[in-house]
C-alpha atoms as a PDB file:
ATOM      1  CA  UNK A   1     -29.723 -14.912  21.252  1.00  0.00           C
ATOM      2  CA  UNK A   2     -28.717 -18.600  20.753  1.00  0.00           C
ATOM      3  CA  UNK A   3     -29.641 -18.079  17.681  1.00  0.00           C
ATOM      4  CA  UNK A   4     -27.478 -15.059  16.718  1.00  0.00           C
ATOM      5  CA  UNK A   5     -24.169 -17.148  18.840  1.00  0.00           C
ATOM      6  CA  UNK A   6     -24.720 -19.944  16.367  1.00  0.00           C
ATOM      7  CA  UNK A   7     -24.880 -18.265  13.427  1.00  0.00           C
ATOM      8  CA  UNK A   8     -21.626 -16.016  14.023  1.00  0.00           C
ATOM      9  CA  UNK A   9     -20.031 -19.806  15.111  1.00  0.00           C
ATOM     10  CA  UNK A  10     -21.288 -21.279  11.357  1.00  0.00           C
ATOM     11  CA  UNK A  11     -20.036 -18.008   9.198  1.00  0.00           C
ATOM     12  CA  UNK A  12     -16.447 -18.502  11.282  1.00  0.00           C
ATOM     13  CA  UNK A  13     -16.292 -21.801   9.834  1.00  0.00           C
ATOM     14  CA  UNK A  14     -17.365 -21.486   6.388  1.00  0.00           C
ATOM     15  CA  UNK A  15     -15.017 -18.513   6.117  1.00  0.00           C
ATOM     16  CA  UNK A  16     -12.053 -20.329   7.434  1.00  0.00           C
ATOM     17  CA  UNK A  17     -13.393 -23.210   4.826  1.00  0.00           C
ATOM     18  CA  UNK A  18     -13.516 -20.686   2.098  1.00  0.00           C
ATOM     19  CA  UNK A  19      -9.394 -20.321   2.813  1.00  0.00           C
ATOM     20  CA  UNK A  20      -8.564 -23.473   2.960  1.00  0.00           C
ATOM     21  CA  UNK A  21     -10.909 -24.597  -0.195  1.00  0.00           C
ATOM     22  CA  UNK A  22      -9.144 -21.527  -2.298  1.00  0.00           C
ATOM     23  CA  UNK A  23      -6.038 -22.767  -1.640  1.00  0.00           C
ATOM     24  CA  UNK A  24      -7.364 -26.518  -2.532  1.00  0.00           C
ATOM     25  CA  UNK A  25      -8.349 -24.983  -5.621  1.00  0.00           C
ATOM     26  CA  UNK A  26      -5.123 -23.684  -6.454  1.00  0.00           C
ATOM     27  CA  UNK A  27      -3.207 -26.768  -5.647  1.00  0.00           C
ATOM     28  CA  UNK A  28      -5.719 -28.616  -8.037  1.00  0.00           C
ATOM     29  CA  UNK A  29      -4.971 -25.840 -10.413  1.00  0.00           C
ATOM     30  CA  UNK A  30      -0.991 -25.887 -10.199  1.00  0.00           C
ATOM     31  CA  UNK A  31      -0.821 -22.378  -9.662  1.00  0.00           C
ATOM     32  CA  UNK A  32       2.789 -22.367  -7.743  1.00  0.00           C
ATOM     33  CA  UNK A  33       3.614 -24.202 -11.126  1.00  0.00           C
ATOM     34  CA  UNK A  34       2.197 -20.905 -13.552  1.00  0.00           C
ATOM     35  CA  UNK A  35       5.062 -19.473 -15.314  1.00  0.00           C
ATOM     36  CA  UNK A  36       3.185 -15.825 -14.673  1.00  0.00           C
ATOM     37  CA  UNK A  37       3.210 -16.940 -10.712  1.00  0.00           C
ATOM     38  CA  UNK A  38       7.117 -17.839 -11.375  1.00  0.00           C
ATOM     39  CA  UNK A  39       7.240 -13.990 -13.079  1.00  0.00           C
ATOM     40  CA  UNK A  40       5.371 -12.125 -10.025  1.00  0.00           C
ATOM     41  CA  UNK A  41       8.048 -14.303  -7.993  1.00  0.00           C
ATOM     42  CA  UNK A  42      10.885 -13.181  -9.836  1.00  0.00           C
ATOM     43  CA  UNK A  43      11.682 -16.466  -9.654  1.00  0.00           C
ATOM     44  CA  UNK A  44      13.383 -18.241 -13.209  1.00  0.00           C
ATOM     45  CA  UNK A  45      14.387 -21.362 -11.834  1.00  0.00           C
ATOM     46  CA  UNK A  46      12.463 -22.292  -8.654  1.00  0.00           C
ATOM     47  CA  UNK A  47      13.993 -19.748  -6.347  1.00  0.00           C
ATOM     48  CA  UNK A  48      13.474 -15.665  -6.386  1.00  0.00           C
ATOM     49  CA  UNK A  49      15.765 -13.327  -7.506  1.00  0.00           C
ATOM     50  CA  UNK A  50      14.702 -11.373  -4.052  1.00  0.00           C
ATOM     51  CA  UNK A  51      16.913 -10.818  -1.081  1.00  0.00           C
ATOM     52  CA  UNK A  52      14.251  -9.020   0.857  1.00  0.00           C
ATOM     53  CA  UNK A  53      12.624 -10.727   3.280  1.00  0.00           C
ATOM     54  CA  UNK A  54       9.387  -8.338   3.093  1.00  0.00           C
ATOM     55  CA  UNK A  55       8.775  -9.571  -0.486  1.00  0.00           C
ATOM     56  CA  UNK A  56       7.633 -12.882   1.177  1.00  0.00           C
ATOM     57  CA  UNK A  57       4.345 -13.866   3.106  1.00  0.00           C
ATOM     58  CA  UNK A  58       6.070 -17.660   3.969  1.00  0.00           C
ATOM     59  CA  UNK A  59       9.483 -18.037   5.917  1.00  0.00           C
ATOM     60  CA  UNK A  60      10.180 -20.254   2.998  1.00  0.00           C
ATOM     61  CA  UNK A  61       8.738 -18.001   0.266  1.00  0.00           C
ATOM     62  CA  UNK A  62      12.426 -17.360  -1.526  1.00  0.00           C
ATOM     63  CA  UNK A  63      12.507 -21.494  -1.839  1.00  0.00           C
ATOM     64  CA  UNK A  64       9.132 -22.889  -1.479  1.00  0.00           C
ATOM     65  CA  UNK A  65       6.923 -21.141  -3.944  1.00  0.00           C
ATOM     66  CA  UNK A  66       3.822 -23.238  -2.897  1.00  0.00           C
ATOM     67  CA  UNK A  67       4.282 -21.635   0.233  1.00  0.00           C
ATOM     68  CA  UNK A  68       4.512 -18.511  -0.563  1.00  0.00           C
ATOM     69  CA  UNK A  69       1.086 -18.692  -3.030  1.00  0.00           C
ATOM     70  CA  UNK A  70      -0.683 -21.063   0.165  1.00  0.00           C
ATOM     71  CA  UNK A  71       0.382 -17.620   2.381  1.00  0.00           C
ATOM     72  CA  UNK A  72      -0.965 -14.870   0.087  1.00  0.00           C
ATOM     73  CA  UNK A  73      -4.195 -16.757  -0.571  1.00  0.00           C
ATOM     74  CA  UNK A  74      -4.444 -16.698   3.395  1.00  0.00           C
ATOM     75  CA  UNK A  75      -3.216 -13.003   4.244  1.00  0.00           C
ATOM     76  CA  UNK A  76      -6.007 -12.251   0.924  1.00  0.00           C
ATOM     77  CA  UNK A  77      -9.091 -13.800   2.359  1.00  0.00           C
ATOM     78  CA  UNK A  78      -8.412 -13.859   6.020  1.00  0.00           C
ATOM     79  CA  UNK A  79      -6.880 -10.196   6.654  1.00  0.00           C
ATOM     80  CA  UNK A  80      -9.207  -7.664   7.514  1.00  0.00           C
ATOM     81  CA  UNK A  81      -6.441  -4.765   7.200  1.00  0.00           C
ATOM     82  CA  UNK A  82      -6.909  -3.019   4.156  1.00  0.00           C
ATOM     83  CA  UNK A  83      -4.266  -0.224   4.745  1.00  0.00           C
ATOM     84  CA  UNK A  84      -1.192   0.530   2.511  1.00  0.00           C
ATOM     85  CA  UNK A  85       0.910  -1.856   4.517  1.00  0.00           C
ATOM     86  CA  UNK A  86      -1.567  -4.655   3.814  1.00  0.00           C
ATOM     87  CA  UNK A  87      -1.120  -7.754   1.827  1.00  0.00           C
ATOM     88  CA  UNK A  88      -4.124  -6.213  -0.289  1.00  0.00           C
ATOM     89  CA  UNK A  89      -2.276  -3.317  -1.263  1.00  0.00           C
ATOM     90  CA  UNK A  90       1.489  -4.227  -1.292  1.00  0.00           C
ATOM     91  CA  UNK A  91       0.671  -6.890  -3.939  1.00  0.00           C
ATOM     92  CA  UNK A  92      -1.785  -5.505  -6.530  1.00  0.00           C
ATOM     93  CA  UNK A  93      -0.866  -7.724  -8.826  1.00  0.00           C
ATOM     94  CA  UNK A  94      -0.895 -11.135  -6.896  1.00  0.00           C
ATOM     95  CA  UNK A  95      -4.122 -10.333  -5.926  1.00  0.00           C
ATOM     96  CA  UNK A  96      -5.348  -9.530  -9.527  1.00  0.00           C
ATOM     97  CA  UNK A  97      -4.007 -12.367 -10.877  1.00  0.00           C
ATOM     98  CA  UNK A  98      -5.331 -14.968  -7.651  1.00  0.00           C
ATOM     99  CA  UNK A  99      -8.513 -13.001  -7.991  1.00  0.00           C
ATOM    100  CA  UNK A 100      -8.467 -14.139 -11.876  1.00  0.00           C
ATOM    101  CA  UNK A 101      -7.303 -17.367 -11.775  1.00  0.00           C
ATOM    102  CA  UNK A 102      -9.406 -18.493  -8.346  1.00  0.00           C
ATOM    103  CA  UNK A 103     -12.546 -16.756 -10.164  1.00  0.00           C
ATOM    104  CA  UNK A 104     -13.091 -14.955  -6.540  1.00  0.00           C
ATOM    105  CA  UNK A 105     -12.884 -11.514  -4.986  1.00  0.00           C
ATOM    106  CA  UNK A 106     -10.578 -10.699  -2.055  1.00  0.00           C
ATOM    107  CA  UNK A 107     -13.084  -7.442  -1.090  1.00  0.00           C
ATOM    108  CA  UNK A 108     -12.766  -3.902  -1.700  1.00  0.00           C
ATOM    109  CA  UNK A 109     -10.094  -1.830   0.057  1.00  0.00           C
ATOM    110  CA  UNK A 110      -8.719   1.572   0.063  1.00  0.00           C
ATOM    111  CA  UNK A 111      -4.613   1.848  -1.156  1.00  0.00           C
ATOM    112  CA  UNK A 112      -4.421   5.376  -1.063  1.00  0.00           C
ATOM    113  CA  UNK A 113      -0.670   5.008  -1.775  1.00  0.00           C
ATOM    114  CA  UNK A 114      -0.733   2.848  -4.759  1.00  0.00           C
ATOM    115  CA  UNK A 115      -3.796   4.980  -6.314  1.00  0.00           C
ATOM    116  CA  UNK A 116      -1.674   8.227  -5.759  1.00  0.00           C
ATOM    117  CA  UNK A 117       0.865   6.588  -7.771  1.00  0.00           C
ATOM    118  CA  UNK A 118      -1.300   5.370 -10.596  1.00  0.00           C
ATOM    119  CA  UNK A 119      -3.161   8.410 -10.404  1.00  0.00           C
ATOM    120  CA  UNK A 120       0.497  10.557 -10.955  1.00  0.00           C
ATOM    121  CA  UNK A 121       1.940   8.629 -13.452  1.00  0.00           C
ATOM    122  CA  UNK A 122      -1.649   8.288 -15.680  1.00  0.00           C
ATOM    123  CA  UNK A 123       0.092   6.065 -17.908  1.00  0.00           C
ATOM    124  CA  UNK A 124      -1.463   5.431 -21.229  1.00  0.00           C
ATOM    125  CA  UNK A 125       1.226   2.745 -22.462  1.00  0.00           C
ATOM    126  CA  UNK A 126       4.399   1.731 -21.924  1.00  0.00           C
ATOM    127  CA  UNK A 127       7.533   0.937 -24.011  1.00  0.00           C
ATOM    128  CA  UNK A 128       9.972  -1.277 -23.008  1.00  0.00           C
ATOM    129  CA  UNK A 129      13.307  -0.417 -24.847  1.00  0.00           C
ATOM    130  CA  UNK A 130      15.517  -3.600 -25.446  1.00  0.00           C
ATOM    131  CA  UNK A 131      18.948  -2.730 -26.085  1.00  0.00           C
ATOM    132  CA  UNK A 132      20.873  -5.996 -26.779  1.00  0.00           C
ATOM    133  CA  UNK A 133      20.469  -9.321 -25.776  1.00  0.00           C
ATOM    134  CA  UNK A 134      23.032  -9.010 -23.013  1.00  0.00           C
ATOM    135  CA  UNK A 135      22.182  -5.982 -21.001  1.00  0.00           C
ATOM    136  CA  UNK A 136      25.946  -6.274 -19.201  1.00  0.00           C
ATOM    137  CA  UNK A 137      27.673  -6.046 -22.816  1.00  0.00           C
ATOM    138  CA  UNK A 138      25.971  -3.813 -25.298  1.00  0.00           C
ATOM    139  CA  UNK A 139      27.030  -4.193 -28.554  1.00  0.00           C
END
């Protein structure tokens, strides 16, 4: 039994390690820095285009995009939730892209909402139609 207690006391803190040496990684990597972690922030200049406080994990995350990428590392690896309201699934493409750049895996879950979608739509390609350079004034 003493055993069993230490071992469950050892994986706690190698997985809490695991967090904080992701996150490391990132830093080391300059990740908040990406211009494709700037694009998933909406974010041109530094600060996002988005009003909406549920777009952001940090209290900073419209200002402090470091933040923000520290937070969604966290919610990835330490949330067990993997229901449509979770981290996991709101962000598909954070996680892809963390998952990618981190060379990890955040787990398996279920996003029965986001597969629906997919699933729906089927896409096969998309077009993006580019009107003018200034979308406000066609010419």
């Amino acid at each position: 039994m003493p055993f069993l207690l230490l071992l469950c006391a050892l994986s706690l803190a190698v997985y809490a390690t695991t967090t904080d040496e992701l996150i490391a990684h990132a830093h080391t990597k300059h990740l908040s820095d990406t211009r494709y972690w700037h694009l998933l922030m909406h974010s041109p200049d530094g600060e996002s285009e988005i009003d909406d406080p549920a777009f952001f994990l940090s209290l900073e995350g419209k200002t402090n995009l470091t933040s923000e990428l520290d937070e969604t590392i966290r919610h990835l690896n330490e949330d067990t939730n993997r229901s449509n309201e979770s981290v996991f699934c709101r962000f598909p493409a954070r996680r892809a892209w963390l998952e990618h750049e981190l060379n990890t895996s955040f787990g398996e879950g279920e996003c029965r909402e986001y597969e629906a979608l997919v699933a729906k739509m089927d896409p096969q390609s998309v077009t993006l139609v580019f009107p003018s350079a200034h979308i406000n004034s066609p010419a």
